[in-house]
PDB file of N, CA and C in Angstrom:
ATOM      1  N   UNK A   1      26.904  29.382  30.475  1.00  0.00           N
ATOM      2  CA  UNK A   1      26.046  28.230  30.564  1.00  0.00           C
ATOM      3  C   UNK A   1      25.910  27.613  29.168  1.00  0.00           C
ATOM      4  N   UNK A   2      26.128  26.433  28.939  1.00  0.00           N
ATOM      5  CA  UNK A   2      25.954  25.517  28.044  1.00  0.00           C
ATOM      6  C   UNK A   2      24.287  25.449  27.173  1.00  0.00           C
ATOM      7  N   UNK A   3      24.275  25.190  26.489  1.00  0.00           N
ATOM      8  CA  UNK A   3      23.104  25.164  25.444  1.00  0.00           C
ATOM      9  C   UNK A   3      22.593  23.720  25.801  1.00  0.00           C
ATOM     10  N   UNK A   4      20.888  23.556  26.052  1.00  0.00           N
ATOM     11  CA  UNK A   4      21.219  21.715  26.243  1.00  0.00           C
ATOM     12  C   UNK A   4      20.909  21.078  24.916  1.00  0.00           C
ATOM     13  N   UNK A   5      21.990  20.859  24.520  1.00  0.00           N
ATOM     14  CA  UNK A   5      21.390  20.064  23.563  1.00  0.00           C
ATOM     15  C   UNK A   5      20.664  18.672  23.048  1.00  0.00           C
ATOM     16  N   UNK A   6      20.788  17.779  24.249  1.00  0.00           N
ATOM     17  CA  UNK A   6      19.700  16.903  24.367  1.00  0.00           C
ATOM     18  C   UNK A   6      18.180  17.524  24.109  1.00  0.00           C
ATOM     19  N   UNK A   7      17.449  18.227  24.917  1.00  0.00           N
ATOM     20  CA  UNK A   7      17.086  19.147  24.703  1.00  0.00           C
ATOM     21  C   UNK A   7      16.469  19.833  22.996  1.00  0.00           C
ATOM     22  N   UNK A   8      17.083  19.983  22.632  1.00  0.00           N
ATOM     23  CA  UNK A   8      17.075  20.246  21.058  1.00  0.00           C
ATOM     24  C   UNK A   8      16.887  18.913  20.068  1.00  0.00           C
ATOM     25  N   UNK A   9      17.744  17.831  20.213  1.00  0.00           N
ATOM     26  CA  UNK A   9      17.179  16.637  20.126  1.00  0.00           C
ATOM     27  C   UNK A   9      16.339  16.048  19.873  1.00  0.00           C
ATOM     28  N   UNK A  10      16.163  15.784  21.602  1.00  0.00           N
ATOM     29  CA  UNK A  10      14.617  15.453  21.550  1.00  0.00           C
ATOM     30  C   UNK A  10      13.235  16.452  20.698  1.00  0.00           C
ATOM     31  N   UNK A  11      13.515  17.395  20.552  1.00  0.00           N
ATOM     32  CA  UNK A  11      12.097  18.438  19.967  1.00  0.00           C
ATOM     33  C   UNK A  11      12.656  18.068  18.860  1.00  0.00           C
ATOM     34  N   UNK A  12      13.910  18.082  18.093  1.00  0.00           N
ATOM     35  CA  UNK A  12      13.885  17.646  16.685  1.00  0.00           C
ATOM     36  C   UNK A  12      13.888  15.991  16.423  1.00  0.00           C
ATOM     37  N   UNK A  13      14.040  15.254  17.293  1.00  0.00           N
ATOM     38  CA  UNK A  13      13.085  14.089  17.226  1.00  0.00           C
ATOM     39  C   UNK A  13      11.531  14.081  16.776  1.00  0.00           C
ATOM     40  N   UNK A  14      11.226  14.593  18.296  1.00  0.00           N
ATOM     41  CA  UNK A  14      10.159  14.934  18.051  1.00  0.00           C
ATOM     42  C   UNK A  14       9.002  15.518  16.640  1.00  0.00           C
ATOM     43  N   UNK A  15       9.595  16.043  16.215  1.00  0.00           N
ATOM     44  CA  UNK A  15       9.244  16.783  14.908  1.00  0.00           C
ATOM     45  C   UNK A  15       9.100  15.957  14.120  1.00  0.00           C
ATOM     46  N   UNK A  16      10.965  14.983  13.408  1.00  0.00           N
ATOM     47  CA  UNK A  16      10.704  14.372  12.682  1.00  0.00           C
ATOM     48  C   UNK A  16       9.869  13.385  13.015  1.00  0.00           C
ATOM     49  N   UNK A  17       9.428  12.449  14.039  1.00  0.00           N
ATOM     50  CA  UNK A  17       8.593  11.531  14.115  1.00  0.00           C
ATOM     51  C   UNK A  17       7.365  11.593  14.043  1.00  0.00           C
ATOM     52  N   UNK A  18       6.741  13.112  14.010  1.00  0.00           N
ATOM     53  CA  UNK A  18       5.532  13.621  13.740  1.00  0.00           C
ATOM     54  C   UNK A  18       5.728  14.385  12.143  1.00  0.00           C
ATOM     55  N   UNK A  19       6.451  14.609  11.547  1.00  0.00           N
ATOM     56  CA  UNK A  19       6.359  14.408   9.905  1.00  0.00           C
ATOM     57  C   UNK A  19       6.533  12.777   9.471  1.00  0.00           C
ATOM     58  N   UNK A  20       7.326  12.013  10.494  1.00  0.00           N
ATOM     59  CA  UNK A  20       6.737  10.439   9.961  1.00  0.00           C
ATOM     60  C   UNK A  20       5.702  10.272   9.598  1.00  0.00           C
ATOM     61  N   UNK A  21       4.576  10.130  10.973  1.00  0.00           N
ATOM     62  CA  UNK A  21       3.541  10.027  11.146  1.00  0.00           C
ATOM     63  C   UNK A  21       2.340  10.560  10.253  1.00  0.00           C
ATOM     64  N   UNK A  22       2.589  11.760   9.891  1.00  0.00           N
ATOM     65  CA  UNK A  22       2.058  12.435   9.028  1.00  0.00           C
ATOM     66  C   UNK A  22       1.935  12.139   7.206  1.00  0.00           C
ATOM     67  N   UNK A  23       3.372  11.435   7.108  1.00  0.00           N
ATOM     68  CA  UNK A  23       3.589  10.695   5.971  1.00  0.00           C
ATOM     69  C   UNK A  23       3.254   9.192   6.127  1.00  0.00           C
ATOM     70  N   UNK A  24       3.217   8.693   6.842  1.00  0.00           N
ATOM     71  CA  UNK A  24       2.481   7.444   7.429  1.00  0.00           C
ATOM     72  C   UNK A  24       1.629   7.433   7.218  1.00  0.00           C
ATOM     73  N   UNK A  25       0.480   7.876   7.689  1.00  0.00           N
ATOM     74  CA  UNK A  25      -0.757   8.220   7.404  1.00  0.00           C
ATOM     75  C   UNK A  25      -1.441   8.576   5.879  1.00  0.00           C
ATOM     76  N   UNK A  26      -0.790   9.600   5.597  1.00  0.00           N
ATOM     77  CA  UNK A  26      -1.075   9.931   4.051  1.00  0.00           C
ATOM     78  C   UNK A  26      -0.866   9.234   3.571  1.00  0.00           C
ATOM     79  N   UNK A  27       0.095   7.882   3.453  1.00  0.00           N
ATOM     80  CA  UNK A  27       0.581   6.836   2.474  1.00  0.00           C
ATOM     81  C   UNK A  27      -0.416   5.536   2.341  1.00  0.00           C
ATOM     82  N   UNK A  28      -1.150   5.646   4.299  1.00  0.00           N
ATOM     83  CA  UNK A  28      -2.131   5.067   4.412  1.00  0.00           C
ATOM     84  C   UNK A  28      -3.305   4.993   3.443  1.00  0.00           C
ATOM     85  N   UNK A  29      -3.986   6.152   3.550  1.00  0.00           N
ATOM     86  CA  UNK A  29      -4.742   6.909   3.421  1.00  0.00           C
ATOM     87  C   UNK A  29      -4.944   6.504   2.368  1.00  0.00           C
ATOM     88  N   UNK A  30      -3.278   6.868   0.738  1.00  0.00           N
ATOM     89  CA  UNK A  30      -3.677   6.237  -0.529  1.00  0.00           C
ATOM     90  C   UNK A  30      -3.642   4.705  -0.729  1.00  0.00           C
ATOM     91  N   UNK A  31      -3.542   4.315   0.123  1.00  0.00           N
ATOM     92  CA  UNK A  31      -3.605   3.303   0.131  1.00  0.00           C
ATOM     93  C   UNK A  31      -4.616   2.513  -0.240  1.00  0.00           C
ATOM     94  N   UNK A  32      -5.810   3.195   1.492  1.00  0.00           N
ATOM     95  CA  UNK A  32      -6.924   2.433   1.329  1.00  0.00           C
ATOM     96  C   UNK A  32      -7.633   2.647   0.449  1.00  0.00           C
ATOM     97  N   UNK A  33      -7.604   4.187  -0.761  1.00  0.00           N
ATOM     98  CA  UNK A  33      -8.054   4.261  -1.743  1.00  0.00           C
ATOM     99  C   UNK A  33      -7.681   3.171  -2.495  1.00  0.00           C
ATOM    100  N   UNK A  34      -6.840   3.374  -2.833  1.00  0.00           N
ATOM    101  CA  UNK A  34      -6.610   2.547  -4.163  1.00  0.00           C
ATOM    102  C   UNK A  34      -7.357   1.080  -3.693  1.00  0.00           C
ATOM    103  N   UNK A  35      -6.994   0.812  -2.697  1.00  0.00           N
ATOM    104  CA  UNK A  35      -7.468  -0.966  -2.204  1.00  0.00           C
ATOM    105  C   UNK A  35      -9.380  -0.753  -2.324  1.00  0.00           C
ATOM    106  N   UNK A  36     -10.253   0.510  -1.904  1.00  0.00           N
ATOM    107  CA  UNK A  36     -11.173   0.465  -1.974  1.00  0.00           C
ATOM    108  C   UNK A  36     -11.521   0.517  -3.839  1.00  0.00           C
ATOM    109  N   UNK A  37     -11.010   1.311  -4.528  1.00  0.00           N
ATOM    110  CA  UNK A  37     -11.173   1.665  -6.097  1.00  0.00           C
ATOM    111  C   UNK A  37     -11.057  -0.087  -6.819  1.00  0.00           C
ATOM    112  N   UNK A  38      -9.840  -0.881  -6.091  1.00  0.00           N
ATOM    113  CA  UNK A  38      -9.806  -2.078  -6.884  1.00  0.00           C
ATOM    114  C   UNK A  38     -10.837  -2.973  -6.503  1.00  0.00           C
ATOM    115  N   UNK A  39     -11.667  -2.894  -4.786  1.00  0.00           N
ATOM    116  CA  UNK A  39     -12.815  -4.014  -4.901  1.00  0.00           C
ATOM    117  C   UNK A  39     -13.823  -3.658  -5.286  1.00  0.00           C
ATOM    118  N   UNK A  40     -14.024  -2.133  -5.563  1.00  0.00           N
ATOM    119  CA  UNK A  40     -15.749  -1.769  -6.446  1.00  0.00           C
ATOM    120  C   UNK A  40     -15.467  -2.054  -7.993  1.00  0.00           C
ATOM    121  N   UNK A  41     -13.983  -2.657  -8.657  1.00  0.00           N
ATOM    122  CA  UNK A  41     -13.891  -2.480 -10.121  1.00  0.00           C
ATOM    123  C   UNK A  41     -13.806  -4.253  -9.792  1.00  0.00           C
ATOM    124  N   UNK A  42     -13.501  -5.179  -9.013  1.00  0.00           N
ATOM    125  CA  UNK A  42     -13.615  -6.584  -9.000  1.00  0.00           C
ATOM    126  C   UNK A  42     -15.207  -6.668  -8.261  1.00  0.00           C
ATOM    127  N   UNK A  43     -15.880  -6.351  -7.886  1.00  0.00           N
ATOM    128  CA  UNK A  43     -17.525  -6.261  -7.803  1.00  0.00           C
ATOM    129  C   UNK A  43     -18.021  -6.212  -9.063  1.00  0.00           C
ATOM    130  N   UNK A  44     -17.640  -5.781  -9.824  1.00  0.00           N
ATOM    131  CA  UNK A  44     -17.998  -5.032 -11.037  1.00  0.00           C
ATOM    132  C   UNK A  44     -17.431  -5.832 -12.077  1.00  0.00           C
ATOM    133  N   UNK A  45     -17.054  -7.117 -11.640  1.00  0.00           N
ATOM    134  CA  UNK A  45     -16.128  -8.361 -12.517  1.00  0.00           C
ATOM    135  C   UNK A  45     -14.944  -7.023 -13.660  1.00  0.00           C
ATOM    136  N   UNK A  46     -14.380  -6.114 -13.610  1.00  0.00           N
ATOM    137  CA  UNK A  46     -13.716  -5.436 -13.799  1.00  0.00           C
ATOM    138  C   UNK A  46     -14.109  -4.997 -15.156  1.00  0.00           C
ATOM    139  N   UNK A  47     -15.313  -4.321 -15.233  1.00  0.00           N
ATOM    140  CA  UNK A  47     -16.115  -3.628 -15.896  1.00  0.00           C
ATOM    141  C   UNK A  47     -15.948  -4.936 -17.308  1.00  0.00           C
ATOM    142  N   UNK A  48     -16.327  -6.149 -17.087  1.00  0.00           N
ATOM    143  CA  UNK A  48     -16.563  -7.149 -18.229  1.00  0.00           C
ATOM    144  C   UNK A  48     -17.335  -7.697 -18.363  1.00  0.00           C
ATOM    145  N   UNK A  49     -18.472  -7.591 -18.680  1.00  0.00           N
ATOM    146  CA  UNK A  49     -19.349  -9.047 -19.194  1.00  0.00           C
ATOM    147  C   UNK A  49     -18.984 -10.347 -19.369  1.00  0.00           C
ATOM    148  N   UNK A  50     -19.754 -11.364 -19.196  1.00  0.00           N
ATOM    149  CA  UNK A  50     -19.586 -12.690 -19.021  1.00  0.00           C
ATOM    150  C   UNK A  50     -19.441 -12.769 -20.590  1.00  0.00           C
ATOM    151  N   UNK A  51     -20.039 -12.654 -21.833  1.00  0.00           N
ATOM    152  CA  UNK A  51     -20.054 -12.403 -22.598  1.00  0.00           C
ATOM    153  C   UNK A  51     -19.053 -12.076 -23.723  1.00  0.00           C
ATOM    154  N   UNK A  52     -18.429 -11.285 -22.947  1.00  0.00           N
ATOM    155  CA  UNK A  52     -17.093 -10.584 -23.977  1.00  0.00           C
ATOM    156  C   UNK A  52     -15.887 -10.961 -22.982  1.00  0.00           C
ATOM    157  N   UNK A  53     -15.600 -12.028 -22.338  1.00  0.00           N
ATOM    158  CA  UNK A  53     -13.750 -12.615 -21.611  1.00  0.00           C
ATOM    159  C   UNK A  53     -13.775 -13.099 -22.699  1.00  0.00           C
ATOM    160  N   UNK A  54     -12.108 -12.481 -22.739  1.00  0.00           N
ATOM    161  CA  UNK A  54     -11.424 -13.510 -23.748  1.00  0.00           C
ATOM    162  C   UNK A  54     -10.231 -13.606 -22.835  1.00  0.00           C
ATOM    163  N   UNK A  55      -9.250 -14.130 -23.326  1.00  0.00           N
ATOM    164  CA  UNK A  55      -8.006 -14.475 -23.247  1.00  0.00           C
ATOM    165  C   UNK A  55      -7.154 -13.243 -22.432  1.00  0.00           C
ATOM    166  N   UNK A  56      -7.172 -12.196 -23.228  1.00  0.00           N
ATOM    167  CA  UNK A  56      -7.214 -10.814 -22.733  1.00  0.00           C
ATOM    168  C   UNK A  56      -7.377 -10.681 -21.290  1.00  0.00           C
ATOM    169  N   UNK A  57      -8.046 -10.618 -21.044  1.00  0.00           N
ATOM    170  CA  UNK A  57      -8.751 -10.380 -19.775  1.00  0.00           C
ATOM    171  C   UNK A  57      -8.237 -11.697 -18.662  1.00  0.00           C
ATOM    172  N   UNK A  58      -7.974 -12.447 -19.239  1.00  0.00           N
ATOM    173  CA  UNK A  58      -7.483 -13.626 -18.134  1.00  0.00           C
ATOM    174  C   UNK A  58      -6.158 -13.112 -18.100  1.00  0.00           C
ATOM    175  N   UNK A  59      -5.405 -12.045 -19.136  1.00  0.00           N
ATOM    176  CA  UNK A  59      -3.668 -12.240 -18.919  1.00  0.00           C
ATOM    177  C   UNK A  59      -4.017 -11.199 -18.523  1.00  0.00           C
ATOM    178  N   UNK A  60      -4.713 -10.022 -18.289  1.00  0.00           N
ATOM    179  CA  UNK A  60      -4.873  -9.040 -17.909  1.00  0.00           C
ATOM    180  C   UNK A  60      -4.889  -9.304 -16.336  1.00  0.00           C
ATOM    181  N   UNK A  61      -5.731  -9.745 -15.815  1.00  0.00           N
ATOM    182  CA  UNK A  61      -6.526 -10.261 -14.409  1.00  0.00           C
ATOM    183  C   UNK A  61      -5.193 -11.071 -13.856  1.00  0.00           C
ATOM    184  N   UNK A  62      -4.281 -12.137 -14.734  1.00  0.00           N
ATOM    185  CA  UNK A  62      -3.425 -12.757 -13.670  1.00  0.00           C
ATOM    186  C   UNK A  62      -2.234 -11.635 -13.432  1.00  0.00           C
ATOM    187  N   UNK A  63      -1.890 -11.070 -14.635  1.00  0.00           N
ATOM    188  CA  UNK A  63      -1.047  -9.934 -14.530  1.00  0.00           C
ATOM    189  C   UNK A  63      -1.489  -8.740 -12.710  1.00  0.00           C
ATOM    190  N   UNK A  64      -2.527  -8.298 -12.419  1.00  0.00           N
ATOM    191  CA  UNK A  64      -3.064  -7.712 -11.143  1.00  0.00           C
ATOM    192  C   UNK A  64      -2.556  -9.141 -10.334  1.00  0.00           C
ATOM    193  N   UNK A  65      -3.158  -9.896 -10.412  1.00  0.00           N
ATOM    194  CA  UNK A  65      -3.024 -11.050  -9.198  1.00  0.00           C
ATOM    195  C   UNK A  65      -1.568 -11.261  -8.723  1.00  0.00           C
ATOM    196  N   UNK A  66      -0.450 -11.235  -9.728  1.00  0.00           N
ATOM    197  CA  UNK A  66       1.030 -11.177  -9.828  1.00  0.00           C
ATOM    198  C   UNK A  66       1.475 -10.122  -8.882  1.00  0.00           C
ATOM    199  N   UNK A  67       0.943  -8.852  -9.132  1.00  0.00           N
ATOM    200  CA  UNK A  67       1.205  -7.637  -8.501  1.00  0.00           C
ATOM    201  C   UNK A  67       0.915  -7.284  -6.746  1.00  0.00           C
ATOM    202  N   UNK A  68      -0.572  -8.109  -6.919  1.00  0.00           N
ATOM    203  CA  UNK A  68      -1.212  -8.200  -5.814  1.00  0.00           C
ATOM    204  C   UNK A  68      -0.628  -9.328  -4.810  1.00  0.00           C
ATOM    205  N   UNK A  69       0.058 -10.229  -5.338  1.00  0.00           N
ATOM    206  CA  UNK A  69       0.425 -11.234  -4.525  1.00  0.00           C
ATOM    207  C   UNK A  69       1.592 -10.961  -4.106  1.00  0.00           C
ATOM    208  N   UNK A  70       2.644 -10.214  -4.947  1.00  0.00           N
ATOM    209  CA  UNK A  70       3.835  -9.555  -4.315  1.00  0.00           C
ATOM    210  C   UNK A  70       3.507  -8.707  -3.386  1.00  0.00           C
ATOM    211  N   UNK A  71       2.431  -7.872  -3.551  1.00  0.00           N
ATOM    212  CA  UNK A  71       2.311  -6.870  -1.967  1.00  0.00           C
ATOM    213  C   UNK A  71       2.334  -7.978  -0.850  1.00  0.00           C
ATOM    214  N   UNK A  72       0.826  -8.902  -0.940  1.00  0.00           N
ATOM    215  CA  UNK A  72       0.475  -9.529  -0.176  1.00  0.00           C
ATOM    216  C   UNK A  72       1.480 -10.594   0.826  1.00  0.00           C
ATOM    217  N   UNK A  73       2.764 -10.772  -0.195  1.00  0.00           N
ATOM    218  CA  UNK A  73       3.509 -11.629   0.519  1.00  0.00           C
ATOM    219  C   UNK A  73       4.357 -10.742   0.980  1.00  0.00           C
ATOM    220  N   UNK A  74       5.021  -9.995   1.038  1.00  0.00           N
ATOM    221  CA  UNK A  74       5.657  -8.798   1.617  1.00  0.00           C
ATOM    222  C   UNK A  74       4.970  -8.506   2.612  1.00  0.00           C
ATOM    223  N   UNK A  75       3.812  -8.084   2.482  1.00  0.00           N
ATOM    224  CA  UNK A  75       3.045  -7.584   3.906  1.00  0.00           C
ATOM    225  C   UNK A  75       2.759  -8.673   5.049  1.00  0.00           C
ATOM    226  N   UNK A  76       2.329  -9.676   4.742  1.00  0.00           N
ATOM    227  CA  UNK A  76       2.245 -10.688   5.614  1.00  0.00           C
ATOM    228  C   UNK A  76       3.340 -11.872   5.630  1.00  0.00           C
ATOM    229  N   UNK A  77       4.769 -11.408   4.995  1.00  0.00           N
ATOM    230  CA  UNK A  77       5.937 -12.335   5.439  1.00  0.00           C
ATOM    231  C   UNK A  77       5.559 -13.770   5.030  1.00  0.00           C
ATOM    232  N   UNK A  78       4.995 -14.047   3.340  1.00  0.00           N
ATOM    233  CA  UNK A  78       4.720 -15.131   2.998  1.00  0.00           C
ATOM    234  C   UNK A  78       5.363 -15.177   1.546  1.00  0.00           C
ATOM    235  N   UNK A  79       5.480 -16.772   0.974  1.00  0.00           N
ATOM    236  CA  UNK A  79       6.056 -16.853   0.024  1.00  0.00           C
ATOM    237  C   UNK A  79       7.393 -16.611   0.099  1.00  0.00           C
ATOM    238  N   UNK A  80       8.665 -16.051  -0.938  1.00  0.00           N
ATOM    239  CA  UNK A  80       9.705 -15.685  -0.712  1.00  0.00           C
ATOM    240  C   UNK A  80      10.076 -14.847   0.227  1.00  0.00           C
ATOM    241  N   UNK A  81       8.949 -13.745   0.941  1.00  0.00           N
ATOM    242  CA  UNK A  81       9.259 -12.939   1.666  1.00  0.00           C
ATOM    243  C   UNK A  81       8.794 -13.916   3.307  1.00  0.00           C
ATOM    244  N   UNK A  82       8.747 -15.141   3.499  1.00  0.00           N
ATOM    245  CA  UNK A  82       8.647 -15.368   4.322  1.00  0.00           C
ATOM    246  C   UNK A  82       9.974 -15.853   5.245  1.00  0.00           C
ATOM    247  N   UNK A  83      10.012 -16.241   6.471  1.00  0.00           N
ATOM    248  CA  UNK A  83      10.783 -15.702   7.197  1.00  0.00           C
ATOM    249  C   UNK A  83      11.602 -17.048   7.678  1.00  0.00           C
TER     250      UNK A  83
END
């Protein structure tokens, strides 16, 4: 009698699509950290006083916005990454 290997397959399908998932998740996960860590440090006008912006801080701040806007258009299929 033959071995089924469909059978085998599918459970090692199976598997890997549940170590996907598992890495899916975790990738999530740092994700929403990091996305939660960057709006309590922009609440926080990014630990700056009105007082002390300089110049600095504006090339600093568009430099994030640069970064942030490449996710953003990637994720929602806008800008160059649009379709």
């Amino acid at each position: 009698m033959q071995p089924d290997h469909g059978a085998t397959k599918m459970t090692r399908r199976a598997t890997d699509d549940s170590k996907a998932l598992d890495a899916f998740l975790a990738t999530k996960f740092e994700i929403d950290a990091m996305l939660e860590r960057l709006a309590a440090l922009s609440a926080d006008h990014f630990e700056t006083s009105p007082d002390e912006v300089n110049w600095g801080h504006v090339g600093t701040l568009n430099h994030y916005r640069a970064k942030l806007r490449e996710i953003t258009d990637m994720a929602f299929r806008e800008g160059e990454h649009a379709e």
